[in-house]
Structure formats: C-alpha cells, structure tokens
N, C-alpha and C. Protein backbone atom coordinates (compact mmCIF):
# COMPACT_ATOMS: atom_id res chain seq x y z
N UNK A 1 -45.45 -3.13 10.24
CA UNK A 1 -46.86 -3.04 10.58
C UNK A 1 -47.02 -2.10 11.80
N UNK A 2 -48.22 -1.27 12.35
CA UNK A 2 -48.19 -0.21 13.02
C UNK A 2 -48.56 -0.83 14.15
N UNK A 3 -48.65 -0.25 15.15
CA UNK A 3 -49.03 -0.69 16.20
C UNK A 3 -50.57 -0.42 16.15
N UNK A 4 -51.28 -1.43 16.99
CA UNK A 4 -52.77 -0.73 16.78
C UNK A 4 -53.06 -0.91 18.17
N UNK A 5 -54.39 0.46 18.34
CA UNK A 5 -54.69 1.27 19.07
C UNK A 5 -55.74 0.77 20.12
N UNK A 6 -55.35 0.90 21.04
CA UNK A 6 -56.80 0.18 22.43
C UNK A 6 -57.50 1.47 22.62
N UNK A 7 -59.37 1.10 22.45
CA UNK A 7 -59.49 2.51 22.72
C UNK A 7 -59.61 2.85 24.11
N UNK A 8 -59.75 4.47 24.15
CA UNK A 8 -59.40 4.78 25.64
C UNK A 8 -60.31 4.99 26.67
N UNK A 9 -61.69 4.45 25.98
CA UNK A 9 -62.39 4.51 27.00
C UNK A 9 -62.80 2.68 27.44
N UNK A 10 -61.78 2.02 26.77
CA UNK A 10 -61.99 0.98 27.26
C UNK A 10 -60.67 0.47 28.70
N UNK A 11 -59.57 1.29 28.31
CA UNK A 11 -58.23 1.19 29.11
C UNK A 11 -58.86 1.80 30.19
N UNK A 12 -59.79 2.70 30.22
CA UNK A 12 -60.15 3.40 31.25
C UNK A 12 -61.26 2.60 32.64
N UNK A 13 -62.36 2.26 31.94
CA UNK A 13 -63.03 1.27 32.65
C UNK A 13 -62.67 0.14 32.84
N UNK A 14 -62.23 -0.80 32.31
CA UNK A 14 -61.48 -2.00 32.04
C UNK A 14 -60.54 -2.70 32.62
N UNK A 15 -60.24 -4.04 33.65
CA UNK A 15 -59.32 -4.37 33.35
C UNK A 15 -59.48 -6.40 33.28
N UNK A 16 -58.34 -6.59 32.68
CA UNK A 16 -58.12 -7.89 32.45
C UNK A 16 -57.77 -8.83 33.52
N UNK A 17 -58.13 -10.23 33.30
CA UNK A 17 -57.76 -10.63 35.00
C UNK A 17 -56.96 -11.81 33.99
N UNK A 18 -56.23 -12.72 35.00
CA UNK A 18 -55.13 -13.46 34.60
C UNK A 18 -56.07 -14.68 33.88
N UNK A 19 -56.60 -14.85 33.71
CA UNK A 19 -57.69 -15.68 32.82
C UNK A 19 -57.69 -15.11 31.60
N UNK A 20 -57.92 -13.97 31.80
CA UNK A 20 -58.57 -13.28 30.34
C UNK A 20 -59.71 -12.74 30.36
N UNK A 21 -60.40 -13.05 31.65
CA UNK A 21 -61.90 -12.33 31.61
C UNK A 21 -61.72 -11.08 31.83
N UNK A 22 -62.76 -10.22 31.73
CA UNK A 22 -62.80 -8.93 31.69
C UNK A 22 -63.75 -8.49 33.04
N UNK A 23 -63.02 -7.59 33.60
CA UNK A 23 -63.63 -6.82 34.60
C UNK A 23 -64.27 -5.26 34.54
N UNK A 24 -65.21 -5.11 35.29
CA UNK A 24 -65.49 -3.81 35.19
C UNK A 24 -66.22 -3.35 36.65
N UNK A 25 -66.46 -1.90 36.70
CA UNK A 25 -66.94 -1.91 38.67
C UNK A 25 -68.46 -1.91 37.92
N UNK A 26 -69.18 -1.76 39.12
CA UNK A 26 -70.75 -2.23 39.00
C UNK A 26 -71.81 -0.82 38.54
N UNK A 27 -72.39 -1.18 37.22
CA UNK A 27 -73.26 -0.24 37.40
C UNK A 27 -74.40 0.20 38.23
N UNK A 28 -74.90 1.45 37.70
CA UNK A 28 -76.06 1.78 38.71
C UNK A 28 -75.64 2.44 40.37
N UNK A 29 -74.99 2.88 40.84
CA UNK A 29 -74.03 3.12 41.54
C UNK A 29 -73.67 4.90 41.86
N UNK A 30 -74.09 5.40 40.69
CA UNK A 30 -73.81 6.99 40.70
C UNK A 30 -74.34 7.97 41.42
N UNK A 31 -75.52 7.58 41.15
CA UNK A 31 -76.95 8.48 41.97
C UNK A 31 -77.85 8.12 42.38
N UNK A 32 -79.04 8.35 43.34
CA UNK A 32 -80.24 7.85 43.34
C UNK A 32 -80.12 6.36 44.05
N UNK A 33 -79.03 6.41 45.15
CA UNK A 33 -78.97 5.24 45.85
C UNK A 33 -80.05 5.17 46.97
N UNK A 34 -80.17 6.28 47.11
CA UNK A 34 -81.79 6.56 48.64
C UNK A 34 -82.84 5.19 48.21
N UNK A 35 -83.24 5.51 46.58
CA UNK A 35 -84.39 4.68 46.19
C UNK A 35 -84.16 3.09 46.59
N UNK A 36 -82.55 2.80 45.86
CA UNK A 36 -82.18 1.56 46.30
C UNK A 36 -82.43 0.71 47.49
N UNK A 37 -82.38 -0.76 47.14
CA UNK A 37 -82.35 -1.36 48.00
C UNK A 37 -81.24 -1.63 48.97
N UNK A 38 -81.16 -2.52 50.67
CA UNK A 38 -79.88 -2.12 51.17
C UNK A 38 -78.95 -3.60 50.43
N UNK A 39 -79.64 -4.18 49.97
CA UNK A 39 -79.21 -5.72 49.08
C UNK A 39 -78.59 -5.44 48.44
N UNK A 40 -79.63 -3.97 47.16
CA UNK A 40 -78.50 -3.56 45.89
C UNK A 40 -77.51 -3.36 46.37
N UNK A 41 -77.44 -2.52 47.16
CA UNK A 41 -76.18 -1.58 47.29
C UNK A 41 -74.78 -2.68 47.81
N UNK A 42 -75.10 -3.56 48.83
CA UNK A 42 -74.48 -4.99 49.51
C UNK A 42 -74.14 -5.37 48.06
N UNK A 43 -74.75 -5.95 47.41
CA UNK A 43 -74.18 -6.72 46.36
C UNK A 43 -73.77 -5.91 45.40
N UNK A 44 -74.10 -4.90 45.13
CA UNK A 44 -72.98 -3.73 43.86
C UNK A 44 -71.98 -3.36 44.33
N UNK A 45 -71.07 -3.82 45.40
CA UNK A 45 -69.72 -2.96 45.78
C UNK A 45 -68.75 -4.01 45.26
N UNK A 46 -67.81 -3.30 44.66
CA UNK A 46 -66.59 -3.86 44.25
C UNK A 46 -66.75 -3.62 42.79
N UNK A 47 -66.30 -4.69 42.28
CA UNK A 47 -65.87 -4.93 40.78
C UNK A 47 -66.63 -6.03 40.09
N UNK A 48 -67.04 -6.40 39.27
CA UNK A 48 -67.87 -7.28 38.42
C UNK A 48 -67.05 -7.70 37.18
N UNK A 49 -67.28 -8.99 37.07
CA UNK A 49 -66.85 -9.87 35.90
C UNK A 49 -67.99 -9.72 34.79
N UNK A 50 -67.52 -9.26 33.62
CA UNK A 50 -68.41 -9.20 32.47
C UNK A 50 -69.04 -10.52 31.71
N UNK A 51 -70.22 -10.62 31.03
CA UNK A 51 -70.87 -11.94 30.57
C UNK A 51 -70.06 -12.06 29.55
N UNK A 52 -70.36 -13.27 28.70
CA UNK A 52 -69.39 -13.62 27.49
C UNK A 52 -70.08 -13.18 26.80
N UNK A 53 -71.18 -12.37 26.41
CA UNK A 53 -71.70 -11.82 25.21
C UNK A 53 -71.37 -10.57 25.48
N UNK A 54 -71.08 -9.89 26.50
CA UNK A 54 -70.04 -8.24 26.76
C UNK A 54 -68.81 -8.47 26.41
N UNK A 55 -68.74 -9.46 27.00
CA UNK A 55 -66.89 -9.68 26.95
C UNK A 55 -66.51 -9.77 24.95
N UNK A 56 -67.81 -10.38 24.34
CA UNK A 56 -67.34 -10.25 23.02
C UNK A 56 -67.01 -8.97 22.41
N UNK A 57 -68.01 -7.69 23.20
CA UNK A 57 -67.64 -6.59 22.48
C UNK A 57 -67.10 -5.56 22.86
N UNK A 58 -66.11 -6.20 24.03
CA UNK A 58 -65.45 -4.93 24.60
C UNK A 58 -63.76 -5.93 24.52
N UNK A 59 -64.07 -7.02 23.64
CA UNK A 59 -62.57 -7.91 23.85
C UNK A 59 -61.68 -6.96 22.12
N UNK A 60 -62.54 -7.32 21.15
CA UNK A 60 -62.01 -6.15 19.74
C UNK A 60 -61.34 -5.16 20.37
N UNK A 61 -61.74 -4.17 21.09
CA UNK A 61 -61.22 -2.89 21.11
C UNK A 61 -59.88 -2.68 22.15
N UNK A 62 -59.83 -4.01 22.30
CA UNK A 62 -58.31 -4.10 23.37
C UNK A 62 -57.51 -5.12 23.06
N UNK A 63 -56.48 -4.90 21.80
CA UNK A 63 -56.11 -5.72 21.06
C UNK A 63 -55.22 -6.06 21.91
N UNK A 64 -54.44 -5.79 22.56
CA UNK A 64 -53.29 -5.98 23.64
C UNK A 64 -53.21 -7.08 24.83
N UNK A 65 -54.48 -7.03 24.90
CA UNK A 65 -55.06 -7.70 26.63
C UNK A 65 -54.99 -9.27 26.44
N UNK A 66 -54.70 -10.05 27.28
CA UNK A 66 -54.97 -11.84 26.69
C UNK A 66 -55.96 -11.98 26.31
C-alpha cells in the first residue's frame, strides 16, 4: 500500500500538539493593524488552538498527525 500524502499547505501552517489538537498562528494579523484595536492586537499574538468543527477539516488532509 502507498504511502499517502499530507497536503503541503497544511504541513506548512499547521502543527499538532501532544493531545491531538491542532494549532495554527492567529489570523487577521498581516496588514491594516493601525485600524485595529490595542486588545486585538494583545490577544492575536502567538498561536491559536483550532475549533472542533476546523479541526474536522484540516484533520483528513494530515493523515500522519495523532
């Protein structure tokens, strides 16, 4: 049987935490932070844990991950 394939834009944003949940960094973040609030910006730094209705459709495409 072949090996099957994680796609690569999920290895790329993505990573798995020892649970199994899925991480990702925070959107909204790129541009256009002036408009922002100084709260948004306080609470968008770092990394974010995905909901279980994301986590359903970004868990398929990373057959590898727990």
């Amino acid at each position: 049987m072949p090996k099957m394939k994680t796609k690569s834009s999920c290895k790329k944003r993505f990573k798995v935490t020892a649970k199994g949940k899925i991480k990702a960094g925070q959107a909204g973040k790129r541009h256009g932070m002036i408009k922002r609030s100084t709260k948004f910006i306080r609470d968008a730094r770092g990394t974010q844990v995905l909901s279980k209705a994301d986590e359903q459709i970004i868990k398929p495409m990373m057959p590898y991950s727990r």
